[in-house]
PDB file of N, CA and C in Angstrom:
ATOM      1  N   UNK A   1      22.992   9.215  13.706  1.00  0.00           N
ATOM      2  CA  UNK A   1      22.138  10.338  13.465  1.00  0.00           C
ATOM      3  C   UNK A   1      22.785  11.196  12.387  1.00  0.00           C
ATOM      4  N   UNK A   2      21.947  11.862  11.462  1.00  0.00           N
ATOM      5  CA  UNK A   2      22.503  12.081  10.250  1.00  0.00           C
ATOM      6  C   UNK A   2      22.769  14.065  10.430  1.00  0.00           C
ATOM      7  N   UNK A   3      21.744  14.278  11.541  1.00  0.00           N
ATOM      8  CA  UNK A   3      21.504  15.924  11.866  1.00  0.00           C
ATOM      9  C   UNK A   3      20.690  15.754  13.077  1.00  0.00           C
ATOM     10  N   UNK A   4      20.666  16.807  13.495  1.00  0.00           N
ATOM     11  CA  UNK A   4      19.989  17.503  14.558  1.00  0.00           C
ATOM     12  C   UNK A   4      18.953  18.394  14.209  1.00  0.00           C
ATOM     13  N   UNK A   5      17.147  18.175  14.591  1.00  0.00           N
ATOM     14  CA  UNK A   5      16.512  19.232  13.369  1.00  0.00           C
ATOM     15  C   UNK A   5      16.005  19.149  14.769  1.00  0.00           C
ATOM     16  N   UNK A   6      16.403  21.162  14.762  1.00  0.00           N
ATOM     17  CA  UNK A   6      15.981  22.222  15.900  1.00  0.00           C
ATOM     18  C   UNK A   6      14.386  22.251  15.734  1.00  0.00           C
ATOM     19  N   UNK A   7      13.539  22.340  17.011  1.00  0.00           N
ATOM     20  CA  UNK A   7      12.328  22.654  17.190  1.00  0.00           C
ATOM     21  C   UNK A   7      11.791  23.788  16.315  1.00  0.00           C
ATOM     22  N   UNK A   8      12.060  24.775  15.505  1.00  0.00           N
ATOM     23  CA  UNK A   8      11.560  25.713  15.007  1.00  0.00           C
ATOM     24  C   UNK A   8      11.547  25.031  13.305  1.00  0.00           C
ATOM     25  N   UNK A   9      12.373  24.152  13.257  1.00  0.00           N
ATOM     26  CA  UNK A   9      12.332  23.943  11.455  1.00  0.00           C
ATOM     27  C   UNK A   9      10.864  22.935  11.601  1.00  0.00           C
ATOM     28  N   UNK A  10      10.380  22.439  12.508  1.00  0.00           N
ATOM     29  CA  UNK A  10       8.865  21.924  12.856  1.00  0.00           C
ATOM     30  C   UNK A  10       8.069  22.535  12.725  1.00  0.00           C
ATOM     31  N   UNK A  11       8.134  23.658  13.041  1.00  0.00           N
ATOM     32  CA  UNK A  11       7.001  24.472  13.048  1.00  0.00           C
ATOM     33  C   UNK A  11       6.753  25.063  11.947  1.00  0.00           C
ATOM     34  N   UNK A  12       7.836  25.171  11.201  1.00  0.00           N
ATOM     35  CA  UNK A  12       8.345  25.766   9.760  1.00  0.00           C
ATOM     36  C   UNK A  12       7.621  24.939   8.885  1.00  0.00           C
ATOM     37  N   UNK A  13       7.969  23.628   8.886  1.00  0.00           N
ATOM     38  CA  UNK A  13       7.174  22.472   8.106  1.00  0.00           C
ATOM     39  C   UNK A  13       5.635  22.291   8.158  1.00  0.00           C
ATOM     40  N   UNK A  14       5.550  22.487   9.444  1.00  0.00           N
ATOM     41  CA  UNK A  14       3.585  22.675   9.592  1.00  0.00           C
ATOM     42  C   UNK A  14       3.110  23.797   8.218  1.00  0.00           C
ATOM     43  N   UNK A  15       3.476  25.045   8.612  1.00  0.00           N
ATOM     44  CA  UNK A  15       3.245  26.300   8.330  1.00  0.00           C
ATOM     45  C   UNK A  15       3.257  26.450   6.881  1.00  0.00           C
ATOM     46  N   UNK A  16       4.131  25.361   6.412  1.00  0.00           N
ATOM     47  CA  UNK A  16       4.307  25.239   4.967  1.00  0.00           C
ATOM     48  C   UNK A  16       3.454  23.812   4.073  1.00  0.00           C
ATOM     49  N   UNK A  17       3.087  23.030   4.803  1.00  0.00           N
ATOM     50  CA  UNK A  17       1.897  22.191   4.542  1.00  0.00           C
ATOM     51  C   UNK A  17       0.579  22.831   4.862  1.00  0.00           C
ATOM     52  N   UNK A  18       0.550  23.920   5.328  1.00  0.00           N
ATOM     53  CA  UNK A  18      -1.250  24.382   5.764  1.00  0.00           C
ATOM     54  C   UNK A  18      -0.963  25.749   3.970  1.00  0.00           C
ATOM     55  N   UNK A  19       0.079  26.317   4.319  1.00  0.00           N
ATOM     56  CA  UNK A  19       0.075  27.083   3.434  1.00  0.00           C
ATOM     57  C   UNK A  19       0.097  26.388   2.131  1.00  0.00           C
ATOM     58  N   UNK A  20       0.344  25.416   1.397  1.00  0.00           N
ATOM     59  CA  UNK A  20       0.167  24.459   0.214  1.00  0.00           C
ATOM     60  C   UNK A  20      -1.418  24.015   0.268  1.00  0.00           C
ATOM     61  N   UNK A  21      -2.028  23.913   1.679  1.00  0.00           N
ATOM     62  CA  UNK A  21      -3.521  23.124   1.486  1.00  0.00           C
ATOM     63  C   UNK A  21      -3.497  22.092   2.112  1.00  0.00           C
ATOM     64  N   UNK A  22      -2.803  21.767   2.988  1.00  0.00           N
ATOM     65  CA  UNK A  22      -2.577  20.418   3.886  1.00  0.00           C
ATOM     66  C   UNK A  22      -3.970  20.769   5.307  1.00  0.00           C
ATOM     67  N   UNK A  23      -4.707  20.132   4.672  1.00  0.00           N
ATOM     68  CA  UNK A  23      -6.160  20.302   6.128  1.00  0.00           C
ATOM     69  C   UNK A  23      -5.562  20.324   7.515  1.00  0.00           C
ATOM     70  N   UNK A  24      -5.095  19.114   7.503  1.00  0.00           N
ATOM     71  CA  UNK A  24      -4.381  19.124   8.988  1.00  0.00           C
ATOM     72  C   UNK A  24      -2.909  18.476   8.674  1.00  0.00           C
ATOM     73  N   UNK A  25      -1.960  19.110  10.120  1.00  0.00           N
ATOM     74  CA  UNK A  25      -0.527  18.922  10.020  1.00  0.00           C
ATOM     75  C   UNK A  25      -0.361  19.133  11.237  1.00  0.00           C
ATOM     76  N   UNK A  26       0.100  17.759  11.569  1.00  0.00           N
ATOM     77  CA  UNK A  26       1.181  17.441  12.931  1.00  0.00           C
ATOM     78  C   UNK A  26       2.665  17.580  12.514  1.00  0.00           C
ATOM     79  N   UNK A  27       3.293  18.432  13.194  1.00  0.00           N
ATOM     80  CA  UNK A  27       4.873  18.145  12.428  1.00  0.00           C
ATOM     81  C   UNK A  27       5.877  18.466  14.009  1.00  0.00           C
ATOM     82  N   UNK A  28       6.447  17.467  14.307  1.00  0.00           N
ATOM     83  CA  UNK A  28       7.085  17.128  15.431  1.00  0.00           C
ATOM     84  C   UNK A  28       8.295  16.047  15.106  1.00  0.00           C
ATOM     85  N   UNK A  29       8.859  15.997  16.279  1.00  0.00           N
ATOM     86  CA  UNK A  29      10.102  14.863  16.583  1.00  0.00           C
ATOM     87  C   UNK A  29       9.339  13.401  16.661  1.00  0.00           C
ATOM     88  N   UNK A  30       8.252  13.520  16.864  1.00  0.00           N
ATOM     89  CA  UNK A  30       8.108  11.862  17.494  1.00  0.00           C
ATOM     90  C   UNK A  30       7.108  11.719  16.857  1.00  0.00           C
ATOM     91  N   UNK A  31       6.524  12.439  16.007  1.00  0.00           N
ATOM     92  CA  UNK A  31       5.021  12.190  15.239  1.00  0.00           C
ATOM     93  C   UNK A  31       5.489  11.530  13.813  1.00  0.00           C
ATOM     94  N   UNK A  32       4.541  10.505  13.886  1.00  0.00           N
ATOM     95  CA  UNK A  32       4.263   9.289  12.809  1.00  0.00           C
ATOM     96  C   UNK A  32       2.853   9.678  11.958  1.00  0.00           C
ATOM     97  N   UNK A  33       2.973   8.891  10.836  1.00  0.00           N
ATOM     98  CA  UNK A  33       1.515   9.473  10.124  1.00  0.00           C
ATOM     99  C   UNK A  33       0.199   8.640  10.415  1.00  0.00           C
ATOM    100  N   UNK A  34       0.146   7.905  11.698  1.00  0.00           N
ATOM    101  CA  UNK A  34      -1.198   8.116  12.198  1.00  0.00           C
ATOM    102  C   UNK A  34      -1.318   8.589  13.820  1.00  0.00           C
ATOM    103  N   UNK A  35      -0.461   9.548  14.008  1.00  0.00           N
ATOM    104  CA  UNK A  35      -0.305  10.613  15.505  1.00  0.00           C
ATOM    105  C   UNK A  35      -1.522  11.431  15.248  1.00  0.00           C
ATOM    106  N   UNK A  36      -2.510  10.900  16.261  1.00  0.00           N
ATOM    107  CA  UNK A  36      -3.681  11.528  16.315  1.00  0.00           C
ATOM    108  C   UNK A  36      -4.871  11.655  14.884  1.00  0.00           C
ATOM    109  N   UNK A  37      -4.582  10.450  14.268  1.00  0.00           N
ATOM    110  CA  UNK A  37      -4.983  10.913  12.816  1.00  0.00           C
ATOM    111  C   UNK A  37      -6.663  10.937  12.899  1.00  0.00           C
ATOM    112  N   UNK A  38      -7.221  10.555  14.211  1.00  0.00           N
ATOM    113  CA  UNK A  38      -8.805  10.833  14.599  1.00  0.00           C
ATOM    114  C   UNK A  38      -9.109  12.409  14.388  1.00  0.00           C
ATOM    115  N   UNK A  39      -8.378  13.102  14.956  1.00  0.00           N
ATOM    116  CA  UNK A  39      -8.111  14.626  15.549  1.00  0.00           C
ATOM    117  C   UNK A  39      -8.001  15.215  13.996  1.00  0.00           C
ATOM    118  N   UNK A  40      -6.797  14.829  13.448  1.00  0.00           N
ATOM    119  CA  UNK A  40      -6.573  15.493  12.494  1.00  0.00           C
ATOM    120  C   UNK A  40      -7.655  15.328  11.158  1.00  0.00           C
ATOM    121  N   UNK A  41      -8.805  14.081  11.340  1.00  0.00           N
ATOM    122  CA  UNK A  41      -9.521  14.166  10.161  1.00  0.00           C
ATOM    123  C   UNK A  41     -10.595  14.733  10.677  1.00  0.00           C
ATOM    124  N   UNK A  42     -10.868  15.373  11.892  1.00  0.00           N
ATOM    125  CA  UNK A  42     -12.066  15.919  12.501  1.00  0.00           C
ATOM    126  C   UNK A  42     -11.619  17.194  12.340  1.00  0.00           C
ATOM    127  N   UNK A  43     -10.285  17.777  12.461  1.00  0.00           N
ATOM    128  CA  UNK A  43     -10.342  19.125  12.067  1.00  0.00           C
ATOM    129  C   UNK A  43     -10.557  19.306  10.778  1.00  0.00           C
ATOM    130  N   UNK A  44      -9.690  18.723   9.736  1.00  0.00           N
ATOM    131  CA  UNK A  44      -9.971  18.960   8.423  1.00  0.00           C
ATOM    132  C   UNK A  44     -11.487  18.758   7.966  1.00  0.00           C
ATOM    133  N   UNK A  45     -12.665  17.962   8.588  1.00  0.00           N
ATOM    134  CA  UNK A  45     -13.931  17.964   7.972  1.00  0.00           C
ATOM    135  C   UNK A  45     -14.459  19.564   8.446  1.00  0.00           C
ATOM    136  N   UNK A  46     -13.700  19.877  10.032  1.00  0.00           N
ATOM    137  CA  UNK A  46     -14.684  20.790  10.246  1.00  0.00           C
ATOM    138  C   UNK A  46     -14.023  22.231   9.446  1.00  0.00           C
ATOM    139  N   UNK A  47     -12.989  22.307   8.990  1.00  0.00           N
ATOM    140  CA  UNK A  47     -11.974  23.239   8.068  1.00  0.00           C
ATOM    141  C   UNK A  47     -12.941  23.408   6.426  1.00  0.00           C
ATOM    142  N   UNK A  48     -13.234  21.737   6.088  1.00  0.00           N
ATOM    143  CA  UNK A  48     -13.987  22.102   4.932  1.00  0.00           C
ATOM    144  C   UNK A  48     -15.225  22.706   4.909  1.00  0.00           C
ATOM    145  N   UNK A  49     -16.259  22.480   6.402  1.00  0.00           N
ATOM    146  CA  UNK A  49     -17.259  23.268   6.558  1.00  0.00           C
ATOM    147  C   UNK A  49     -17.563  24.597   6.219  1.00  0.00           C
ATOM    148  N   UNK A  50     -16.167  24.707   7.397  1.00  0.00           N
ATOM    149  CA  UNK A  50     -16.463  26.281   7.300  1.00  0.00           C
ATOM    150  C   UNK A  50     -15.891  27.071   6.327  1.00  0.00           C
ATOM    151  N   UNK A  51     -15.213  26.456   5.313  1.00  0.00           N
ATOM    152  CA  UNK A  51     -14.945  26.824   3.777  1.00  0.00           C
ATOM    153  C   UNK A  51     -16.334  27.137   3.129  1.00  0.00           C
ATOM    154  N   UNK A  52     -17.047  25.567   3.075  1.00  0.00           N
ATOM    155  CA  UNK A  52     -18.147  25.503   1.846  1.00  0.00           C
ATOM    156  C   UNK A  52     -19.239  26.063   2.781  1.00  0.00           C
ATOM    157  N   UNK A  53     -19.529  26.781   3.981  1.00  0.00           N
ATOM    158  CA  UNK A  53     -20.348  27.955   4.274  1.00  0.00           C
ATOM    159  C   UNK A  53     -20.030  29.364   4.231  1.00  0.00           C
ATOM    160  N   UNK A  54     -18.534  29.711   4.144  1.00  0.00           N
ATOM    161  CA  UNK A  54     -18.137  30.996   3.802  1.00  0.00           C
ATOM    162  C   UNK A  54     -18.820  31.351   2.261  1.00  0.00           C
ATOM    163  N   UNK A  55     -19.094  32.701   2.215  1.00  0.00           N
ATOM    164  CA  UNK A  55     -20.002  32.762   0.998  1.00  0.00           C
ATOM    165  C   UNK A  55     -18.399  33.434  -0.102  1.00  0.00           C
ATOM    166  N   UNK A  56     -18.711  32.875  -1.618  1.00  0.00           N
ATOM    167  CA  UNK A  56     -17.925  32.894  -2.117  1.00  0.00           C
ATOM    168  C   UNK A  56     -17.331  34.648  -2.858  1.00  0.00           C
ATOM    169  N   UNK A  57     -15.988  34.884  -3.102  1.00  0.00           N
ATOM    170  CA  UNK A  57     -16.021  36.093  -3.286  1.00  0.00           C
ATOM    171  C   UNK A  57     -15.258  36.429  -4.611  1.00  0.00           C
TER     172      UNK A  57
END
């Protein structure tokens, strides 16, 4: 093992892929890139919805 990465630098990593534009972000110890990837493309369609119905400003 090369480090030990504490539960909060996870949450750190989410927070910083949504803030760049990342639709959806799983960011965990045991998550792989298709962990829930049903979930995560159903939030991001419903994320773009309610983008392209917010009226523009």
């Amino acid at each position: 093992m090369e480090r030990w990465v504490k539960p909060q630098e996870f949450v750190e990593l989410k927070e910083e892929a949504e803030e760049i534009g990342y639709a959806g972000v799983m960011s965990g110890p045991l998550v792989r890139s298709s962990y829930r990837a049903g979930r995560l493309y159903q939030q991001a369609i419903e994320q773009r919805n309610v983008a392209a119905a917010s009226p523009a400003v």
